[in-house]
Protein backbone atom coordinates (compact mmCIF):
# COMPACT_ATOMS: atom_id res chain seq x y z
CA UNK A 1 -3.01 -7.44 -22.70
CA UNK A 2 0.19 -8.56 -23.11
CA UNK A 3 -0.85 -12.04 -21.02
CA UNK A 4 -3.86 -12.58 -22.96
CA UNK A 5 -2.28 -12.24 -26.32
CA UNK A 6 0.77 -14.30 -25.32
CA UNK A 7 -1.53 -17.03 -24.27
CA UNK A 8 -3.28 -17.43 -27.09
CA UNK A 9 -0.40 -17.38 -29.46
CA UNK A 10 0.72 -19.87 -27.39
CA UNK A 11 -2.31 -21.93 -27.95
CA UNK A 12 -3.45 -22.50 -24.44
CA UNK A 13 -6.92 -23.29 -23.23
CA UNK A 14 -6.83 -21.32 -20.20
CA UNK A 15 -5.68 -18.14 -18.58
CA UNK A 16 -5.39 -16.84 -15.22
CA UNK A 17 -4.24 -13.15 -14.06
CA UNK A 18 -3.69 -12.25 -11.11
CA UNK A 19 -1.60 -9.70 -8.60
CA UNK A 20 2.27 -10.46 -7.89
CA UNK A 21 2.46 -9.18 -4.29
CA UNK A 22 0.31 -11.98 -3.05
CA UNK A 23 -2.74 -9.81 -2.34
CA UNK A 24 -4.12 -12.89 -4.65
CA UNK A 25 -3.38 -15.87 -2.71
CA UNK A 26 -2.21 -18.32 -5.59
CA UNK A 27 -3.53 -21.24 -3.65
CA UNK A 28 -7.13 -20.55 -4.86
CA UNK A 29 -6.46 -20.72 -8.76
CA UNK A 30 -7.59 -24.29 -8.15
CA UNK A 31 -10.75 -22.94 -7.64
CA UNK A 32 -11.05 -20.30 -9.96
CA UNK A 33 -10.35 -23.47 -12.40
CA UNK A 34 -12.93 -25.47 -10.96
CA UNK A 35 -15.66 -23.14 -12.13
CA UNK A 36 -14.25 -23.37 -15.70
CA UNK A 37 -14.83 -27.07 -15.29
CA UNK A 38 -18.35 -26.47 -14.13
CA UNK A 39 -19.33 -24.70 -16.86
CA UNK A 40 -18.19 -20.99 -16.87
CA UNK A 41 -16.46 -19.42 -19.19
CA UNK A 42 -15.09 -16.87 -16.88
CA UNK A 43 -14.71 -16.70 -13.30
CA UNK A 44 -13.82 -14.05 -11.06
CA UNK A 45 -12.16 -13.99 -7.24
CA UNK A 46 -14.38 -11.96 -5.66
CA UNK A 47 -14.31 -9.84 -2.45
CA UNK A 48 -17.82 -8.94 -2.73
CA UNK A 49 -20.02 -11.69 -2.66
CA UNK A 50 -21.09 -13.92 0.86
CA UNK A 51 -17.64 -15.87 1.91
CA UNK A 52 -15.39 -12.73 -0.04
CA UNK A 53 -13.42 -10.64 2.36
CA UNK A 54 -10.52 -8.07 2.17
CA UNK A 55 -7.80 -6.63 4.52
CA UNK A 56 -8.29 -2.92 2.85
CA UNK A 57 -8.89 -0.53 6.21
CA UNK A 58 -10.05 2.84 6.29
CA UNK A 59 -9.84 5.31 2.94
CA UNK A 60 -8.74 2.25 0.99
CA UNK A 61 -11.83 -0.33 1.82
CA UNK A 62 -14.76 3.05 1.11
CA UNK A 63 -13.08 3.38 -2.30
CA UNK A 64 -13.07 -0.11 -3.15
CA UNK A 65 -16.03 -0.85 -2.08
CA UNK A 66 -17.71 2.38 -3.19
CA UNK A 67 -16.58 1.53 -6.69
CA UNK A 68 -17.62 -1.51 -6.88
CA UNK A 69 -21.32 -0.82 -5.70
CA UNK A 70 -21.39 2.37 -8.24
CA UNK A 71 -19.98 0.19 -10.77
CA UNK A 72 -23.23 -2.47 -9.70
CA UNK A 73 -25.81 0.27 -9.64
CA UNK A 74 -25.20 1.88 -13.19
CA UNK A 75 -24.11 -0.73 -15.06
CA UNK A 76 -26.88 -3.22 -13.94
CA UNK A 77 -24.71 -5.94 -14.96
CA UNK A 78 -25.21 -9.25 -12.57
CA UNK A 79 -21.67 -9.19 -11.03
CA UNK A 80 -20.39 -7.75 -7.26
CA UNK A 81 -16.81 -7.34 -8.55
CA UNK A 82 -15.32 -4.94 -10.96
CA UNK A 83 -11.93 -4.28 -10.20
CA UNK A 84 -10.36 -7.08 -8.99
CA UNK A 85 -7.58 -8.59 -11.02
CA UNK A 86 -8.00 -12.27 -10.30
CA UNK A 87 -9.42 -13.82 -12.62
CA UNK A 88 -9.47 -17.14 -15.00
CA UNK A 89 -11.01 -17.32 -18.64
CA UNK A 90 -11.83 -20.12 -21.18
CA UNK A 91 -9.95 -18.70 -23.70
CA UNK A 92 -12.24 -20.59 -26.72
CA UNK A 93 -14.74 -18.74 -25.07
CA UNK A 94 -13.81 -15.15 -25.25
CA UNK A 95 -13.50 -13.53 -28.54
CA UNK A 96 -10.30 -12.73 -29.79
CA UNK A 97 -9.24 -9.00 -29.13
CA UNK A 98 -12.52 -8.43 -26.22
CA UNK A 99 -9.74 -8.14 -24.22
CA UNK A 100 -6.51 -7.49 -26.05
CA UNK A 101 -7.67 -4.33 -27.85
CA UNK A 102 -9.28 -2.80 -24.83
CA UNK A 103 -7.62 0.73 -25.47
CA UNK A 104 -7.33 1.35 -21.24
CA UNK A 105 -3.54 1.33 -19.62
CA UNK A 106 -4.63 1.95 -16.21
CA UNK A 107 -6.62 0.61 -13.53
CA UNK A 108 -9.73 1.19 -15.65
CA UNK A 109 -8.71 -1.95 -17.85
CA UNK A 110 -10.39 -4.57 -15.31
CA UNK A 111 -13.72 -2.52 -15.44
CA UNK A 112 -13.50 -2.60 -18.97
CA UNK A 113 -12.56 -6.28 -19.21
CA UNK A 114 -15.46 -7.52 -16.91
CA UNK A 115 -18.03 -5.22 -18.74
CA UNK A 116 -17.11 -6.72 -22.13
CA UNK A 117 -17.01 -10.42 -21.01
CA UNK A 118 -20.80 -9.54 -19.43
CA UNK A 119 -22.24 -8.14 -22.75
CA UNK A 120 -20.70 -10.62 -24.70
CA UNK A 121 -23.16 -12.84 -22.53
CA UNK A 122 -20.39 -15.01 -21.12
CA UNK A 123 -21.13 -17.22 -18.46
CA UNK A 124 -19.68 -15.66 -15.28
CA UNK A 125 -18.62 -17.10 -11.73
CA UNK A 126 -17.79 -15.47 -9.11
CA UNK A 127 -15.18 -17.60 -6.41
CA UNK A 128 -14.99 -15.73 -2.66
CA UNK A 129 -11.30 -15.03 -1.69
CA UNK A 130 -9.58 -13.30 1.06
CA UNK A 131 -8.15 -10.35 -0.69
CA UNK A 132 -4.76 -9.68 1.47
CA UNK A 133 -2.77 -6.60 2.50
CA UNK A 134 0.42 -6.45 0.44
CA UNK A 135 4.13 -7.43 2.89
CA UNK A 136 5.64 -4.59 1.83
CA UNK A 137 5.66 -2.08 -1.15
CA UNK A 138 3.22 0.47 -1.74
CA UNK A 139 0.61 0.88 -4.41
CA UNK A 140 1.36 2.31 -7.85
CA UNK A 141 -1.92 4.32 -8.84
CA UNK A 142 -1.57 7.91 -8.70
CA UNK A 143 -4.74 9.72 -7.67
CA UNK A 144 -5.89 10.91 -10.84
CA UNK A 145 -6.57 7.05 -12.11
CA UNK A 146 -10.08 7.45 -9.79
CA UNK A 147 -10.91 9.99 -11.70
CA UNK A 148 -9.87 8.09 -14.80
CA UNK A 149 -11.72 5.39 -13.74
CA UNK A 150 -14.84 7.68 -12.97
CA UNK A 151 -14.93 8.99 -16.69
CA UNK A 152 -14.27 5.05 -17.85
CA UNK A 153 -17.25 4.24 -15.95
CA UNK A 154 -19.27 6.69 -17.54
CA UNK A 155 -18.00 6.13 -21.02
CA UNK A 156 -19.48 2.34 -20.16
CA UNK A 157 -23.26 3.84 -19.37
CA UNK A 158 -23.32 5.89 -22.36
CA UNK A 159 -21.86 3.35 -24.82
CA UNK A 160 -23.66 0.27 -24.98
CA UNK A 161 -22.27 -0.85 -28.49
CA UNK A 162 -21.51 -4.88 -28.18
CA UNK A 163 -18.29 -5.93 -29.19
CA UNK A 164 -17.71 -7.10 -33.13
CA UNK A 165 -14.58 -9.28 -33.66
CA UNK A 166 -12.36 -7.75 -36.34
CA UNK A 167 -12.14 -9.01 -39.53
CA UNK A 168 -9.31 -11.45 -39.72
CA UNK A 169 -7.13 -13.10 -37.27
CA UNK A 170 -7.03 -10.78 -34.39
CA UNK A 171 -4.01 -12.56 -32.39
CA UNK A 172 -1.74 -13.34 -35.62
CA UNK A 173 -0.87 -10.09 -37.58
CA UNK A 174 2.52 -9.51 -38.67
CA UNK A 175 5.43 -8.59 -36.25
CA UNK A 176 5.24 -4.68 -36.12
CA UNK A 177 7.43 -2.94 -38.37
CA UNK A 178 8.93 -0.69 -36.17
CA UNK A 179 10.49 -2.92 -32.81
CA UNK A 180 9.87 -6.37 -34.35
CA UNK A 181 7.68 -7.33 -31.49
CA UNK A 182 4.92 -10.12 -32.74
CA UNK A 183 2.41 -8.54 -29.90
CA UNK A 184 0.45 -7.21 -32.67
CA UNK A 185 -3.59 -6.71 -32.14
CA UNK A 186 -6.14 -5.62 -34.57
CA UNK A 187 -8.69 -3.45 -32.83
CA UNK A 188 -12.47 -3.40 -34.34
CA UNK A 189 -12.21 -0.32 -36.23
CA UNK A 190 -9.55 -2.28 -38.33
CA UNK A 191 -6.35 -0.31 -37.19
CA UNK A 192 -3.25 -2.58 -35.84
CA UNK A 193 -1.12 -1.92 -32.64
CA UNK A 194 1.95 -2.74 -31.32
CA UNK A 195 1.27 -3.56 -27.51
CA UNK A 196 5.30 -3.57 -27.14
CA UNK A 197 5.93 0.01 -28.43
CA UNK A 198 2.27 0.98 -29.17
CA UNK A 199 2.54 1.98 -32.58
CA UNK A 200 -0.24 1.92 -34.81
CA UNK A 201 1.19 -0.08 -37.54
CA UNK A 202 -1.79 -0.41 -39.80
């Protein structure tokens, strides 16, 4: 949230996310950009479509993939890739706050993200990578975020409500009153939070 708020503050056309331990080879950004030159306003690296692959063996590779096809099968949405984080956005495409206020911490947030892009009827792409094992390091998600993400997923099927822009500038609220930090977002409902010290300021 933080990267998609700063970016557009910033004025920039584009964004791209991605992981930091190289699972995301940065090499293929150039490609995730070429689809926003074709024509889409988002596009995705994905594991999961003919070309995609991933290093994940064993427990790791059933969960992801498992996820992903649950995700496919109840949300009926046209994409093979939920959870990845690699991904690049026209940013005068997306609404401002669809991403920013998305109220998810954890390893939910990327479902959320994709499923609001796809019922906002963006135009989606989705680039095969090689998803790599991490060098070193181990991963950060404690258990209970699958069953986090289970109950997100659920909360998606049973809430089909599109996405309204707030009223006002979503991206350019005042600096928040308690830490000073300008990463201010307005969420739909018309409340204001801090995404430095996550106060609701307003």
């Amino acid at each position: 949230r933080f990267g998609w708020l700063y970016a557009r503050r910033s004025g920039y056309a584009r964004i791209v996310t991605l992981d930091a331990d190289f699972s995301h080879d940065p090499s293929d950004i150039p490609r995730l950009l070429a689809a926003l030159d074709a024509g889409a306003d988002v596009a995705l690296g994905s594991r999961f479509v003919p070309g995609g692959k991933l290093d994940y063996q064993g427990w790791r590779l059933f969960l992801s993939r498992t996820a992903n096809r649950l995700a496919h099968t109840v949300l009926r949405l046209p994409i093979a890739e939920y959870t990845t984080s690699f991904r690049a956005a026209r940013l005068d495409r997306v609404p401002a706050g669809l991403v920013e206020t998305i109220p998810n911490n954890g390893y939910a947030f990327f479902l959320t993200a994709i499923v609001r892009l796809a019922r906002q009827r963006l135009r989606i792409a989705e680039i095969p990578i090689h998803f790599h094992e991490r060098d070193s390091g181990a991963s950060k998600m404690p258990r209970l975020e699958i069953l986090r993400g289970t109950v997100n997923l659920l909360s998606h099927v049973l809430h089909r409500r599109p996405f309204v822009s707030a009223a006002g500038d979503a991206v350019a609220l005042p600096s928040c009153r308690r830490c000073g930090s300008p990463y201010v977002v307005r969420s739909p409902d018309g409340s204001a939070t801090c995404l430095n010290c996550m106060t609701t300021v307003g």
